[in-house]
C-alpha atoms as a PDB file:
ATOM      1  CA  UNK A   1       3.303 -10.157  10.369  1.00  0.00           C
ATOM      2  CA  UNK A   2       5.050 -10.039  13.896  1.00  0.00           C
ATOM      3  CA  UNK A   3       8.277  -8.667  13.861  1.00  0.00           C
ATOM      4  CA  UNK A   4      10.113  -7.886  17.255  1.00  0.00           C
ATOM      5  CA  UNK A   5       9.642  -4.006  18.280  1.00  0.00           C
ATOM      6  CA  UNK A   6      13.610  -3.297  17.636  1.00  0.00           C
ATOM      7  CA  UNK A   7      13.749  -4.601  14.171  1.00  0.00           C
ATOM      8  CA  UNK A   8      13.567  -2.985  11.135  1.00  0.00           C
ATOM      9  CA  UNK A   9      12.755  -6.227   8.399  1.00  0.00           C
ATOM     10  CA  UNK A  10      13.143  -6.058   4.707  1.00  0.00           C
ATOM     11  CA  UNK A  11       9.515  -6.161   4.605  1.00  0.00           C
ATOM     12  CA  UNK A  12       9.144  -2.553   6.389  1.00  0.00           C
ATOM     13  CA  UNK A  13      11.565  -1.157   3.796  1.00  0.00           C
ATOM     14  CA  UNK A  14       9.495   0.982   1.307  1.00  0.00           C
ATOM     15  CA  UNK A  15      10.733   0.003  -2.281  1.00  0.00           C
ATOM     16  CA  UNK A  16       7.820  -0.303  -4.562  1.00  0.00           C
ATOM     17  CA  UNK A  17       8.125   2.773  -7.451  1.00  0.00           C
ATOM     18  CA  UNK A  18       4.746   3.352  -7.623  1.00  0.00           C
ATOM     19  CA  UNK A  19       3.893   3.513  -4.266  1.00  0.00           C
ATOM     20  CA  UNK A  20       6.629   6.065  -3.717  1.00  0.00           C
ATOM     21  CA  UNK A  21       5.328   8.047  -6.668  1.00  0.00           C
ATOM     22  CA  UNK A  22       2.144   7.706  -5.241  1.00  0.00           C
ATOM     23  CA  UNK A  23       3.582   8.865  -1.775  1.00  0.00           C
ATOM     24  CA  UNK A  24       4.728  11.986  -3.395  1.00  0.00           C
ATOM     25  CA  UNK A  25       2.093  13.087  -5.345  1.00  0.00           C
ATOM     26  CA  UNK A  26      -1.170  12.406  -2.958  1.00  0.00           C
ATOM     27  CA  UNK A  27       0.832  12.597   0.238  1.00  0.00           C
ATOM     28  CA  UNK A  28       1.420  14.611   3.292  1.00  0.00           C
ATOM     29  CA  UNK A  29       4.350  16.360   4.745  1.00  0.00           C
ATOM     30  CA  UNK A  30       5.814  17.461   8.585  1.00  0.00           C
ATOM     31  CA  UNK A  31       8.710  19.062   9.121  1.00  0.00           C
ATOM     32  CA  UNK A  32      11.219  18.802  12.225  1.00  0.00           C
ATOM     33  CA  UNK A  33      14.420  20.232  10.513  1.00  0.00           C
ATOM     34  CA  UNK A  34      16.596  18.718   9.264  1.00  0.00           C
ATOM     35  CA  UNK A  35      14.131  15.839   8.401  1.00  0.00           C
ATOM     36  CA  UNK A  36      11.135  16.078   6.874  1.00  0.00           C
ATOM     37  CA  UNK A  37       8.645  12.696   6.439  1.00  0.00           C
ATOM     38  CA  UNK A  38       5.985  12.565   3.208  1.00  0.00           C
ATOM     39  CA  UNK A  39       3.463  10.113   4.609  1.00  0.00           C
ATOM     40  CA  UNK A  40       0.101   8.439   3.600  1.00  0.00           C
ATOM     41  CA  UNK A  41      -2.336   6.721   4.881  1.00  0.00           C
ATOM     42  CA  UNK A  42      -2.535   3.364   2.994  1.00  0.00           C
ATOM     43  CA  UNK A  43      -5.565   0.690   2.466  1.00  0.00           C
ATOM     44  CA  UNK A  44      -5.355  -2.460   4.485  1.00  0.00           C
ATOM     45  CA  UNK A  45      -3.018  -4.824   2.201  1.00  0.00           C
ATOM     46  CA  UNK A  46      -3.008  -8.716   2.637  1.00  0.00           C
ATOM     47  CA  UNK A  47       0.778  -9.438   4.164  1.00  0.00           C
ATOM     48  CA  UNK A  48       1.633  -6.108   4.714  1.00  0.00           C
ATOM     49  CA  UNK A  49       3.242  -4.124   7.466  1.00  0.00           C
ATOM     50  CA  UNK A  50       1.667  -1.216   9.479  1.00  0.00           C
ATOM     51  CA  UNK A  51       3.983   1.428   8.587  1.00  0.00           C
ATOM     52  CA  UNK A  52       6.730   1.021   5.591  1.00  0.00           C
ATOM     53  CA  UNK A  53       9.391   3.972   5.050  1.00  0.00           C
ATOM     54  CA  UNK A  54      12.303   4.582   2.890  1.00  0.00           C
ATOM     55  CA  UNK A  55      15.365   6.461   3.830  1.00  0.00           C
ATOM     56  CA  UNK A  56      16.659   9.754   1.582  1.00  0.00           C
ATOM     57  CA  UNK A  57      19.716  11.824   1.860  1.00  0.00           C
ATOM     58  CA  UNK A  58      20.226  14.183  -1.307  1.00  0.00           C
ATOM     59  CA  UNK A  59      23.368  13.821  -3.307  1.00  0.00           C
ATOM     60  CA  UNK A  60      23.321  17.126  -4.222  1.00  0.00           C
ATOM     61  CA  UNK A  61      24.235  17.790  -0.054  1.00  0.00           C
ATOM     62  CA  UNK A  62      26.652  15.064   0.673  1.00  0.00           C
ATOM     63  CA  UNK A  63      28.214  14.358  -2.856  1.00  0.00           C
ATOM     64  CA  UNK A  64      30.476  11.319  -1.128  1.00  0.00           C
ATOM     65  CA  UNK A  65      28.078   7.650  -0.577  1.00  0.00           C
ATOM     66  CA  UNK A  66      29.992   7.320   2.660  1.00  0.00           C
ATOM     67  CA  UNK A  67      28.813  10.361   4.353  1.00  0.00           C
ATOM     68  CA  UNK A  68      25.218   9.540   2.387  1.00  0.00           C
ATOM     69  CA  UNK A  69      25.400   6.212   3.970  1.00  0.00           C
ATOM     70  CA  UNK A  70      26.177   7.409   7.277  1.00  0.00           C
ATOM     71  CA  UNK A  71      22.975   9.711   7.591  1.00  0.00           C
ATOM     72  CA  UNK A  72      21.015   6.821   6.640  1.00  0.00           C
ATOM     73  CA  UNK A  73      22.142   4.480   9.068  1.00  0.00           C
ATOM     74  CA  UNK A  74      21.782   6.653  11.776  1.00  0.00           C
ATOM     75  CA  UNK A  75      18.393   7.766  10.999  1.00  0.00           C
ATOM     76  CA  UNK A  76      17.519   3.872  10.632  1.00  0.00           C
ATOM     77  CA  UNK A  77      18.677   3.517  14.046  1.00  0.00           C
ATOM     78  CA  UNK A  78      17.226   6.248  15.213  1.00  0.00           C
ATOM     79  CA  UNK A  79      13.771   4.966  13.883  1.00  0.00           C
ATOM     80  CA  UNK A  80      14.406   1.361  15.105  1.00  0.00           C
ATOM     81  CA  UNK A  81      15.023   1.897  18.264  1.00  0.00           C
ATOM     82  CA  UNK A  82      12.236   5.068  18.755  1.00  0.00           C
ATOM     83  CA  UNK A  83       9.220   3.929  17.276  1.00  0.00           C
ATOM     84  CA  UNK A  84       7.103   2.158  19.802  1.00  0.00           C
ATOM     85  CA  UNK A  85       4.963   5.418  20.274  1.00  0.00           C
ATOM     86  CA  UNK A  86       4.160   5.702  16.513  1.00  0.00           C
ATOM     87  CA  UNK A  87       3.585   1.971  16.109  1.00  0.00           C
ATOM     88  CA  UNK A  88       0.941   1.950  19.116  1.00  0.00           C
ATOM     89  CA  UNK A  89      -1.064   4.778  17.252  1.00  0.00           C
ATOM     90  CA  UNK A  90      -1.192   2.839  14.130  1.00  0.00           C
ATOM     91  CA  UNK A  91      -2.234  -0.178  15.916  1.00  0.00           C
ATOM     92  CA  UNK A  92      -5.036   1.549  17.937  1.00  0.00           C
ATOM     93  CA  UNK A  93      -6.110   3.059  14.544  1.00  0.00           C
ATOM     94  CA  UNK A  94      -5.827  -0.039  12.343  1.00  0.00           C
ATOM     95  CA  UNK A  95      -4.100   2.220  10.078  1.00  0.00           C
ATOM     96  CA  UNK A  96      -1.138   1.051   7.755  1.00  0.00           C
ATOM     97  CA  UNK A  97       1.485   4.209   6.775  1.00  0.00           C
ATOM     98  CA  UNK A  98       3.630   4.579   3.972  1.00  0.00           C
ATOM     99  CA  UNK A  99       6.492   7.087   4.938  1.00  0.00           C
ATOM    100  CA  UNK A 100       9.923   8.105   3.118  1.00  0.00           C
ATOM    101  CA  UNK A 101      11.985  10.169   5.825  1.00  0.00           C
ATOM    102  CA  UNK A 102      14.073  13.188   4.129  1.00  0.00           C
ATOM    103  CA  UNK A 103      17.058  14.112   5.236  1.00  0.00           C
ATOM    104  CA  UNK A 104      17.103  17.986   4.198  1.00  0.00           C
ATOM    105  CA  UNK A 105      20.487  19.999   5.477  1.00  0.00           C
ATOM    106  CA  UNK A 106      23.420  20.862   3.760  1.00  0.00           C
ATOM    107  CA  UNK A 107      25.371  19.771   6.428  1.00  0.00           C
ATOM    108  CA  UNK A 108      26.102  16.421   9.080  1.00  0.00           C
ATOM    109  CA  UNK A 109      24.782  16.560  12.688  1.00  0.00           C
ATOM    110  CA  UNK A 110      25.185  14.657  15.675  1.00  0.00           C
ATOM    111  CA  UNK A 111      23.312  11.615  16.409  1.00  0.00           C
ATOM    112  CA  UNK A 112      21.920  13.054  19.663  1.00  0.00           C
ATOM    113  CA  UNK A 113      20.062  15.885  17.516  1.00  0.00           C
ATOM    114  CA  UNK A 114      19.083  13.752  15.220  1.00  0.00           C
ATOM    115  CA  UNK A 115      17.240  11.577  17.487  1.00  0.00           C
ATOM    116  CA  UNK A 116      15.711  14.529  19.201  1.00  0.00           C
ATOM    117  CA  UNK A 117      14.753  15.564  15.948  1.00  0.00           C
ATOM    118  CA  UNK A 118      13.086  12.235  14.830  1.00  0.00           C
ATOM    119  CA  UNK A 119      10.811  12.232  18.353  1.00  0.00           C
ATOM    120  CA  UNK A 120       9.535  15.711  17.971  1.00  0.00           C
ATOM    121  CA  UNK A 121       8.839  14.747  13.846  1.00  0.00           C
ATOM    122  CA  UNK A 122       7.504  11.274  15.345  1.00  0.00           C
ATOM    123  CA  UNK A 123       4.550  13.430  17.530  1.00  0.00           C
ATOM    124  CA  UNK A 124       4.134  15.925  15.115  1.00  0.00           C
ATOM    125  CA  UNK A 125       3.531  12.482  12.325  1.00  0.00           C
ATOM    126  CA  UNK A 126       1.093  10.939  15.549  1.00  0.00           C
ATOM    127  CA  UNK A 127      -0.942  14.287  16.033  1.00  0.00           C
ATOM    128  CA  UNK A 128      -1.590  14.322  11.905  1.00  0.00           C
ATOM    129  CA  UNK A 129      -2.410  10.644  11.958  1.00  0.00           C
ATOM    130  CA  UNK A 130      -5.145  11.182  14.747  1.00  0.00           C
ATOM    131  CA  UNK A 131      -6.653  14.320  13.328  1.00  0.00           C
ATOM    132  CA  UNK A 132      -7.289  12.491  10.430  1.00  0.00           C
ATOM    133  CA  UNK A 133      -9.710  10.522  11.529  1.00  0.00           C
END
């Protein structure tokens, strides 16, 4: 499926239950505070995506859905509009990447660190992905 580099289709949204159990369970974690991504490394599906992540702010941190919301769409941005290193690797590795990005502080930060956050979590995701294998 070609979708243009800046989009961010329904079909790269992770939202099957038991591949986000699954993601839990037998996955991997990095850490670039305050977000964290569980990845795994996924068999080649027929129509499927390269890499399909979910979004997750706790409740328990921002009890309000608008400030939840907020975090979410600006990590979706953030992702959208950074991603063309992490997509090359996973192209040049014919790999395909289940990932739920977690957003883990108490508290709201600026878009600016949160974008410098996602690109350090973003090499620290490529390095793990090419160690693998």
């Amino acid at each position: 499926m070609a979708t243009s580099l800046f989009s961010f289709s329904r079909e790269e949204h992770l939202k099957s239950k038991k591949r986000i159990e699954n993601l839990f369970s037998e996955g991997r974690a990095v850490k670039s505070f305050p977000l964290k991504a569980q990845f795994k490394q996924v068999k080649d599906e027929h129509e499927r995506t390269r890499l399909e992540i979910g979004f997750v702010v706790s409740k328990r941190s921002f009890n309000k859905a608008v400030d939840r919301n907020r975090i979410k769409r600006q990590m979706i941005e953030i992702f959208r509009l950074n991603r063309a290193s992490l997509m090359e690797t996973l192209e040049k590795k014919n790999c395909y990447l289940d990932v739920m990005l977690i957003y883990s502080h108490r508290e709201k930060v600026t878009y600016e660190y949160l974008e410098k956050t996602w690109i350090k979590l973003q090499s620290k995701l490529i390095d793990e992905i090419q160690n693998k294998q």
